[in-house]
Protein backbone atom coordinates (compact mmCIF):
# COMPACT_ATOMS: atom_id res chain seq x y z
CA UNK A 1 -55.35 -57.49 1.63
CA UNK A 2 -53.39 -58.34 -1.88
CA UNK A 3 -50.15 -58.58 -2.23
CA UNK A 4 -49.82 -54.95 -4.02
CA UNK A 5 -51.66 -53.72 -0.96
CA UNK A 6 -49.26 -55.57 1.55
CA UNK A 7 -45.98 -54.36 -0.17
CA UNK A 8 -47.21 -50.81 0.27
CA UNK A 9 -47.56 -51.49 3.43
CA UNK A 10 -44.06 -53.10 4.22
CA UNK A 11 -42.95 -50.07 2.56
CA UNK A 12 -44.39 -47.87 4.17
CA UNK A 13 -43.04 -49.37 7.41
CA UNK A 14 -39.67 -49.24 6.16
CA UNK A 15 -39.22 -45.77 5.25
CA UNK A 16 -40.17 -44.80 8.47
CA UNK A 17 -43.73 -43.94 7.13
CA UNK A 18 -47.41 -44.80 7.95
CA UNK A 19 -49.83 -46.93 5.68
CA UNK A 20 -53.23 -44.95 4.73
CA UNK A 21 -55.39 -47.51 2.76
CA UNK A 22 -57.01 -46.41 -0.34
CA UNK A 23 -59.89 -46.90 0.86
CA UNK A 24 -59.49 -44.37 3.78
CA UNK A 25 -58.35 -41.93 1.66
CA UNK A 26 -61.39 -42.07 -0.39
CA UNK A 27 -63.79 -41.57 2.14
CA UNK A 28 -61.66 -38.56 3.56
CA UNK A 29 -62.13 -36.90 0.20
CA UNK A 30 -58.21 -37.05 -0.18
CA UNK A 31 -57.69 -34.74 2.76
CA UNK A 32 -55.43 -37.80 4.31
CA UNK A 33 -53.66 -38.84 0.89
CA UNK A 34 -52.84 -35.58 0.06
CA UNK A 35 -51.31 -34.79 3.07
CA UNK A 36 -47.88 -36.33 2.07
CA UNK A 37 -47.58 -34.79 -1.45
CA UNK A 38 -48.26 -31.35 0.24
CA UNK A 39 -45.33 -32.18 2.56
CA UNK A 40 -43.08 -33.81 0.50
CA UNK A 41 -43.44 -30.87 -1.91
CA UNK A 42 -43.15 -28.29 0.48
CA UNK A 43 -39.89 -29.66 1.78
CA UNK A 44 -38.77 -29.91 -2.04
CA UNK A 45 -39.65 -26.06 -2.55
CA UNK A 46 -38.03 -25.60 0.87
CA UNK A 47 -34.99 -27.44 -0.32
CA UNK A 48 -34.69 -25.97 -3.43
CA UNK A 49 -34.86 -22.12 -2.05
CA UNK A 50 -32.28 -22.91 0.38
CA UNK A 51 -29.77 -24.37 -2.14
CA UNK A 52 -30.34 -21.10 -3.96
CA UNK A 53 -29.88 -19.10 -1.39
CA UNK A 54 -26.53 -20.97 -0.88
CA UNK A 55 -25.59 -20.70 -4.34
CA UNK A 56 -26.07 -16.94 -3.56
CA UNK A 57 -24.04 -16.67 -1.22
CA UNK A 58 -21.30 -18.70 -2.52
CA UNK A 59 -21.35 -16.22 -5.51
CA UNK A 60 -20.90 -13.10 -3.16
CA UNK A 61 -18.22 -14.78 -0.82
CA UNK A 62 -16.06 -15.46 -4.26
CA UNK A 63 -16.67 -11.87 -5.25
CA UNK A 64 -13.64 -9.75 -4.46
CA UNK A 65 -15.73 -6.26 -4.53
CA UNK A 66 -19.40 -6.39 -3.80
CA UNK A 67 -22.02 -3.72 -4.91
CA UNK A 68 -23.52 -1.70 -1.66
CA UNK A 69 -25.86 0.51 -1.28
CA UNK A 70 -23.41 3.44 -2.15
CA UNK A 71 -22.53 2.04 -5.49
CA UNK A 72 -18.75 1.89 -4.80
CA UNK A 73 -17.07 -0.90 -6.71
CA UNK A 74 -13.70 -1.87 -7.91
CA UNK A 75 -12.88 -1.19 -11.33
CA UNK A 76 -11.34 -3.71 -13.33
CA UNK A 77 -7.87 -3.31 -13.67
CA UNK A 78 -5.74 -5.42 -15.94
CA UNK A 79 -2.05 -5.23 -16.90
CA UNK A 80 -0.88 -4.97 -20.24
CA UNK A 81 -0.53 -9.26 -20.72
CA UNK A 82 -4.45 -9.46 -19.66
CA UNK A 83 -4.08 -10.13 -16.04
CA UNK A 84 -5.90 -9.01 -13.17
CA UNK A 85 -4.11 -6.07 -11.54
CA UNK A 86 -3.26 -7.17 -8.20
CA UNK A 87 -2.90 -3.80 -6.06
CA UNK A 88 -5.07 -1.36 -4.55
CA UNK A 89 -2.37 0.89 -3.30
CA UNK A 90 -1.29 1.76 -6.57
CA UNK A 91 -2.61 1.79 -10.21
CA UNK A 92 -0.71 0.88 -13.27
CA UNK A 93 -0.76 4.50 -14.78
CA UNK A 94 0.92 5.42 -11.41
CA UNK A 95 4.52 3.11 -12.05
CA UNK A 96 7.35 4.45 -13.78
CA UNK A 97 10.92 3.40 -15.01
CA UNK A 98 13.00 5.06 -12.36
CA UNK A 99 16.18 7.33 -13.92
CA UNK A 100 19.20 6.02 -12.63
CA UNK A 101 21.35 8.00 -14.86
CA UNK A 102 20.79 10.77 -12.21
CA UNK A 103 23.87 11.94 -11.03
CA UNK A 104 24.58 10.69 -7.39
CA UNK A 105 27.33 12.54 -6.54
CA UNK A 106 25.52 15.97 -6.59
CA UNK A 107 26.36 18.34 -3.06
CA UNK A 108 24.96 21.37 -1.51
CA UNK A 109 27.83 23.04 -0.17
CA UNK A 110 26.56 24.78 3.44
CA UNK A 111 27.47 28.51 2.86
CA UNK A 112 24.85 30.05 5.18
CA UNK A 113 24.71 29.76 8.98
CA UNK A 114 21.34 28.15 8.34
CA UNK A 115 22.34 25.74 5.64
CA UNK A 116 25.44 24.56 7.94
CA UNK A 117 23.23 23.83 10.95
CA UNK A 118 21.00 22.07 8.53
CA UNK A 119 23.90 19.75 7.31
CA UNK A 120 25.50 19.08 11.24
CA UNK A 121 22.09 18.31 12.37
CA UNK A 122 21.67 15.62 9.63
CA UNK A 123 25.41 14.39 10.17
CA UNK A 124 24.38 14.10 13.66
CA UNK A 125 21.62 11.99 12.71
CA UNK A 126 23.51 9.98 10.29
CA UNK A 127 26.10 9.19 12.84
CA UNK A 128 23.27 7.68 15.71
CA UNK A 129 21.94 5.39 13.16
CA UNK A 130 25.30 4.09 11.60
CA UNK A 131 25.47 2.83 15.58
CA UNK A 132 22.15 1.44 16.07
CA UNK A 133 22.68 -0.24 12.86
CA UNK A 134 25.71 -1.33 11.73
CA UNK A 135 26.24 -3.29 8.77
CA UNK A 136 22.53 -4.29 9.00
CA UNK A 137 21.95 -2.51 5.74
CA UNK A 138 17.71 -3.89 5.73
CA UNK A 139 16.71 -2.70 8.88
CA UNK A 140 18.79 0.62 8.28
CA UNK A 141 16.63 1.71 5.09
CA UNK A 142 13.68 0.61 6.72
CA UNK A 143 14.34 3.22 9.45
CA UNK A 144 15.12 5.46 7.04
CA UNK A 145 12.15 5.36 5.03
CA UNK A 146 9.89 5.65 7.86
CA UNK A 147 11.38 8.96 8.80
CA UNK A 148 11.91 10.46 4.77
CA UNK A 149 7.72 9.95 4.02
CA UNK A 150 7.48 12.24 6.76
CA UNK A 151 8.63 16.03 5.03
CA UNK A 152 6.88 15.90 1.80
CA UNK A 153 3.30 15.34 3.74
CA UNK A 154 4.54 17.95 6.29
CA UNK A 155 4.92 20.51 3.30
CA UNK A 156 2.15 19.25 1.00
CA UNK A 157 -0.26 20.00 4.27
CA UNK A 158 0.90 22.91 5.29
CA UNK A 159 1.04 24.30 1.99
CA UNK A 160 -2.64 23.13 1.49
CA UNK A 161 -3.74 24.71 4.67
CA UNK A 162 -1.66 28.25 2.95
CA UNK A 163 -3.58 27.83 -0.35
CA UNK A 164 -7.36 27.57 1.69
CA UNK A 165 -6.35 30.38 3.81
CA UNK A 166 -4.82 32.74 1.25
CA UNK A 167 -7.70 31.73 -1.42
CA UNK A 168 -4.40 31.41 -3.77
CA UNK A 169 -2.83 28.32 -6.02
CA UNK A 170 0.82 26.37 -5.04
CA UNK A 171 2.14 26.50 -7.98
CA UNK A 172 1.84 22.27 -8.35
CA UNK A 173 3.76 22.15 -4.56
CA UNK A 174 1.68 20.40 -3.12
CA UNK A 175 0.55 17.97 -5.24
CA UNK A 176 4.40 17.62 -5.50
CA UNK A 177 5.40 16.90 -1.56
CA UNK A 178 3.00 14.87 -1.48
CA UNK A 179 3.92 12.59 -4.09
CA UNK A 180 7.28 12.34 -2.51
CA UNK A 181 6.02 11.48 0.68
CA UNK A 182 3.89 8.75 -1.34
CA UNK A 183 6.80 7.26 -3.61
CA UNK A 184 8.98 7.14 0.29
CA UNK A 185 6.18 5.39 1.73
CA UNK A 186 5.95 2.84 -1.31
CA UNK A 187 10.14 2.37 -0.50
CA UNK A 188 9.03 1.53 2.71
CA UNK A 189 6.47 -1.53 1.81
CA UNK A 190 8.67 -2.80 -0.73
CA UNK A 191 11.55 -2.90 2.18
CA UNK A 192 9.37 -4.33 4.73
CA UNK A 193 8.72 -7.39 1.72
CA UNK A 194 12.43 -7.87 2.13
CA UNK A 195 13.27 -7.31 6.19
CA UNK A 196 10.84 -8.30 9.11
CA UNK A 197 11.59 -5.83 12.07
CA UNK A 198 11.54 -6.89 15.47
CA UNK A 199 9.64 -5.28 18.74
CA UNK A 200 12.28 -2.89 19.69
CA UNK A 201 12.67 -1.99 16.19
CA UNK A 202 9.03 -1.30 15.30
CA UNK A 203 9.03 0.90 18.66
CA UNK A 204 12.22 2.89 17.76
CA UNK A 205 10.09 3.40 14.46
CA UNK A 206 7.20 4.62 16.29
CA UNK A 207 9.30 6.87 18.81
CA UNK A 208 11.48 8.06 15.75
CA UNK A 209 7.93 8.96 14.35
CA UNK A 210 6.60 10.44 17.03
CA UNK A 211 9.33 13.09 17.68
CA UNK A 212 10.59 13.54 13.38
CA UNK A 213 7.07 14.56 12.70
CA UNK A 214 6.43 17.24 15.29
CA UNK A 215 9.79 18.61 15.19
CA UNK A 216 9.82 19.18 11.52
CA UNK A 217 5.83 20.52 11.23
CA UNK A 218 7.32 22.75 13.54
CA UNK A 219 10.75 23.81 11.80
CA UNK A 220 8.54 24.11 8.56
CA UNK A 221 6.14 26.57 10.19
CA UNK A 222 9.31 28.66 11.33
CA UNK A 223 11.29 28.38 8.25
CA UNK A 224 10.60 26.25 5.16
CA UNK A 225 13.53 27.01 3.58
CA UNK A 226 15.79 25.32 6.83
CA UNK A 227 13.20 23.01 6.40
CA UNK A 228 13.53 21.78 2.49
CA UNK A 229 17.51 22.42 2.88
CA UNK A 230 17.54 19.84 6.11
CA UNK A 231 15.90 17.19 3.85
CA UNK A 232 17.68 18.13 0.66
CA UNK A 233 20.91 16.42 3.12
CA UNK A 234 18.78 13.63 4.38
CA UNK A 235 18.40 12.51 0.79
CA UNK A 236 22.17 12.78 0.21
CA UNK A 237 22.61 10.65 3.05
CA UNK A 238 20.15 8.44 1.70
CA UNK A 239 21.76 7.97 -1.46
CA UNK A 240 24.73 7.35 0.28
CA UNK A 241 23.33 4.78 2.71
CA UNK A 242 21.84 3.02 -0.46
CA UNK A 243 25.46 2.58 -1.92
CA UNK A 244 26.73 1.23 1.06
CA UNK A 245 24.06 -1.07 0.54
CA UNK A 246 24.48 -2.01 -3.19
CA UNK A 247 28.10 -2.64 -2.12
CA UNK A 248 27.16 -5.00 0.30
CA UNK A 249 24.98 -7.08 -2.09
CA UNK A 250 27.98 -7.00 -4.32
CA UNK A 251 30.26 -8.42 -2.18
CA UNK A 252 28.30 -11.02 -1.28
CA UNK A 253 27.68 -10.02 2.06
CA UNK A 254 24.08 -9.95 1.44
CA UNK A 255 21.93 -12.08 -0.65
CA UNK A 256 20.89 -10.88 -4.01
CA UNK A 257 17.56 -12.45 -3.74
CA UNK A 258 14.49 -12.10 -5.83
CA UNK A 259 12.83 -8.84 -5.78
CA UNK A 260 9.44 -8.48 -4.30
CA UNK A 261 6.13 -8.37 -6.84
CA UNK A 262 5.47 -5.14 -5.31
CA UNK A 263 8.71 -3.66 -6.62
CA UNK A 264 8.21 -5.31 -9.97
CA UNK A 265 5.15 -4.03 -10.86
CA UNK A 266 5.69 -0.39 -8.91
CA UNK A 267 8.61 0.18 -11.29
CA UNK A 268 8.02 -1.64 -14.11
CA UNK A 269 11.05 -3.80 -13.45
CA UNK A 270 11.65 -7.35 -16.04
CA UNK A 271 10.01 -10.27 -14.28
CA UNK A 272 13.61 -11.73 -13.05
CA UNK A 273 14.84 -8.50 -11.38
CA UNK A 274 16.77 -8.71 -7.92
CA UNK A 275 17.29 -6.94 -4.61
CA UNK A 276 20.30 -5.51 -6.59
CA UNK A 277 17.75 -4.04 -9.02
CA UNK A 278 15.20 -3.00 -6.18
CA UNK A 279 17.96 -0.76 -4.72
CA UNK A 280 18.98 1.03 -7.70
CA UNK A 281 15.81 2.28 -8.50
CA UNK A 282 15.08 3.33 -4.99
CA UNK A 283 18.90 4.92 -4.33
CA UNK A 284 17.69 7.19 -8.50
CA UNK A 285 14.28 8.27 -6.70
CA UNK A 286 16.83 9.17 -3.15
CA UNK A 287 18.66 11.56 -5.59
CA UNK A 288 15.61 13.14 -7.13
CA UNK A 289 14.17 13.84 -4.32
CA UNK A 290 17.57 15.02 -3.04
CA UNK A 291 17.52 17.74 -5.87
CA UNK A 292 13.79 18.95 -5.29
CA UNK A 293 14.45 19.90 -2.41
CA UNK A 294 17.48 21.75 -2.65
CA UNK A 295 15.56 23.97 -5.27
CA UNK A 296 13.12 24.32 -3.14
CA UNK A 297 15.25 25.89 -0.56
CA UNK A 298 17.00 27.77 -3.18
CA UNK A 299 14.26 29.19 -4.17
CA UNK A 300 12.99 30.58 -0.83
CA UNK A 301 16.37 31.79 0.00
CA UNK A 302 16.15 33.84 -3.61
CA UNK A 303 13.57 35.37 -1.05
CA UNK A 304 10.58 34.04 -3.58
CA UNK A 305 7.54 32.18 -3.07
CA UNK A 306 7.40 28.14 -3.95
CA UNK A 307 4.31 29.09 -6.23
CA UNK A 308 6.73 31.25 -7.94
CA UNK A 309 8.80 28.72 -9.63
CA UNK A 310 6.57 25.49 -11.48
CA UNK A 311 6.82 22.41 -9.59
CA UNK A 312 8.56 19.19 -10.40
CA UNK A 313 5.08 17.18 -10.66
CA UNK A 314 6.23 13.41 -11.76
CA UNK A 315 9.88 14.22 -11.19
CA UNK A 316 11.49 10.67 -9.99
């Protein structure tokens, strides 16, 4: 054996492998030599499908939407600087610069034996929660939020189920309610940015939720008009609570911290706003909602249908 020969072979040995002579391989036709290309190549074609199959994957775990057999996908989205939109619960076209040149001082004054039962039973309210609550301003508009998304799905619904029954439009009502009850539910996520409730809080929410809900489905079945004039007062006492709570940041009693993303981008706020600017906004939308549905009750107690006046679509 030469010394080409023998360093094969010492190779060979190294590496774990096993020497065929050339001269073996020859008289096996290359059957025997072959053998290790075909193997080494396989487990390079082997190699090379898995690190595509990797690379795949890779590209569908860093995809944020990925296309399924139903063909639903995620739009792009992009703000106005070029940015990816960041929020699925909302779209751009659905923010707005809140009025708060609304007058906040506006009053129903209960004339009818309805109306005043209406504004006790809200008082009533009002005065259990100042209890529970105190001064804890956070947790108290977090309560109150859960409980004020409630009416205007309770109306939009039951006005939808009307409109199929009846085979007749709402006048823009429901699409209305139930932008109210959407804009109080987006009051609530911004709030819960700002306060974290605690176990016996999230269950007062749930009981609160519980009881609101089916008691008010069932006032609006009975009278809508009770129904819109009981939450007309519930958004004074909103707009009230709200103050209380804008004085509080004021005096310092209350950080004026930075307000959450969600906020920023839900009303179009400047990048730098506050919790004092967060508050404002949602005490204007409080006293919009405050007037809708006084008219609304108006209206009814005109003895007229809600389809006969138009309805305050985008009013905030």
């Amino acid at each position: 054996m030469n010394r080409v020969a023998l360093r094969s072979v010492i190779g060979g040995l190294r590496n774990g492998g096993s020497y065929i002579s050339p001269a073996v391989a020859s008289r096996n036709d290359g059957v025997l030599g072959a053998f290790p290309w075909r193997r080494m190549m396989m487990s390079t074609s082997a190699q090379t499908t898995t690190s595509d199959e990797e690379e795949e994957k890779k590209k569908v775990n860093d995809s944020v939407v990925v296309s399924n057999y139903w063909g639903i996908t995620r739009p792009k989205i992009t703000r106005e600087d070029g940015t990816e939109w960041p929020w699925n619960c909302f779209k751009p076209w659905e923010t707005y610069q809140a009025d708060t040149s609304i007058d906040l001082t506006k009053h129903h004054v209960p004339k009818t034996f309805q109306d005043k039962v209406a504004f006790r039973t809200v008082k009533f309210l009002r005065v259990l929660s100042d209890l529970y609550f105190k001064e804890r301003h956070g947790c108290h508009a977090m309560m109150l939020e859960t409980v004020a998304a409630v009416p205007g799905m309770v109306g939009g619904m039951v006005l939808h189920l009307k409109s199929l029954r009846k085979f007749e439009h709402s006048g823009g009502w429901i699409k209305a309610l139930l932008e109210e009850a959407e804009n109080e539910r987006m009051h609530l996520m911004t709030v819960v940015e700002l306060v974290k409730p605690v176990w016996h809080e999230r269950l007062l929410v749930l009981a609160a939720q519980g009881v609101f809900f089916n008691a008010f489905f069932v006032l609006y079945l009975l009278s809508p008009r009770v129904a819109h004039r009981a939450v007309g007062y519930l958004e004074e006492e909103a707009v009230f609570s709200y103050t209380e709570y804008l004085k509080a940041i004021e005096n310092g009693k209350i950080e004026n911290v930075q307000a959450p993303a969600i906020a920023i981008d839900y009303w179009r706020l400047p990048k730098d706003a506050t919790l004092h600017d967060v508050i404002t906004v949602i005490r204007a939308d409080e006293a919009h909602h405050r007037d809708v549905n006084h008219f609304a009750s108006d209206i009814q107690f005109q003895g007229k249908e809600l389809r006969d006046a138009p309805a305050p679509i985008g009013y905030h």
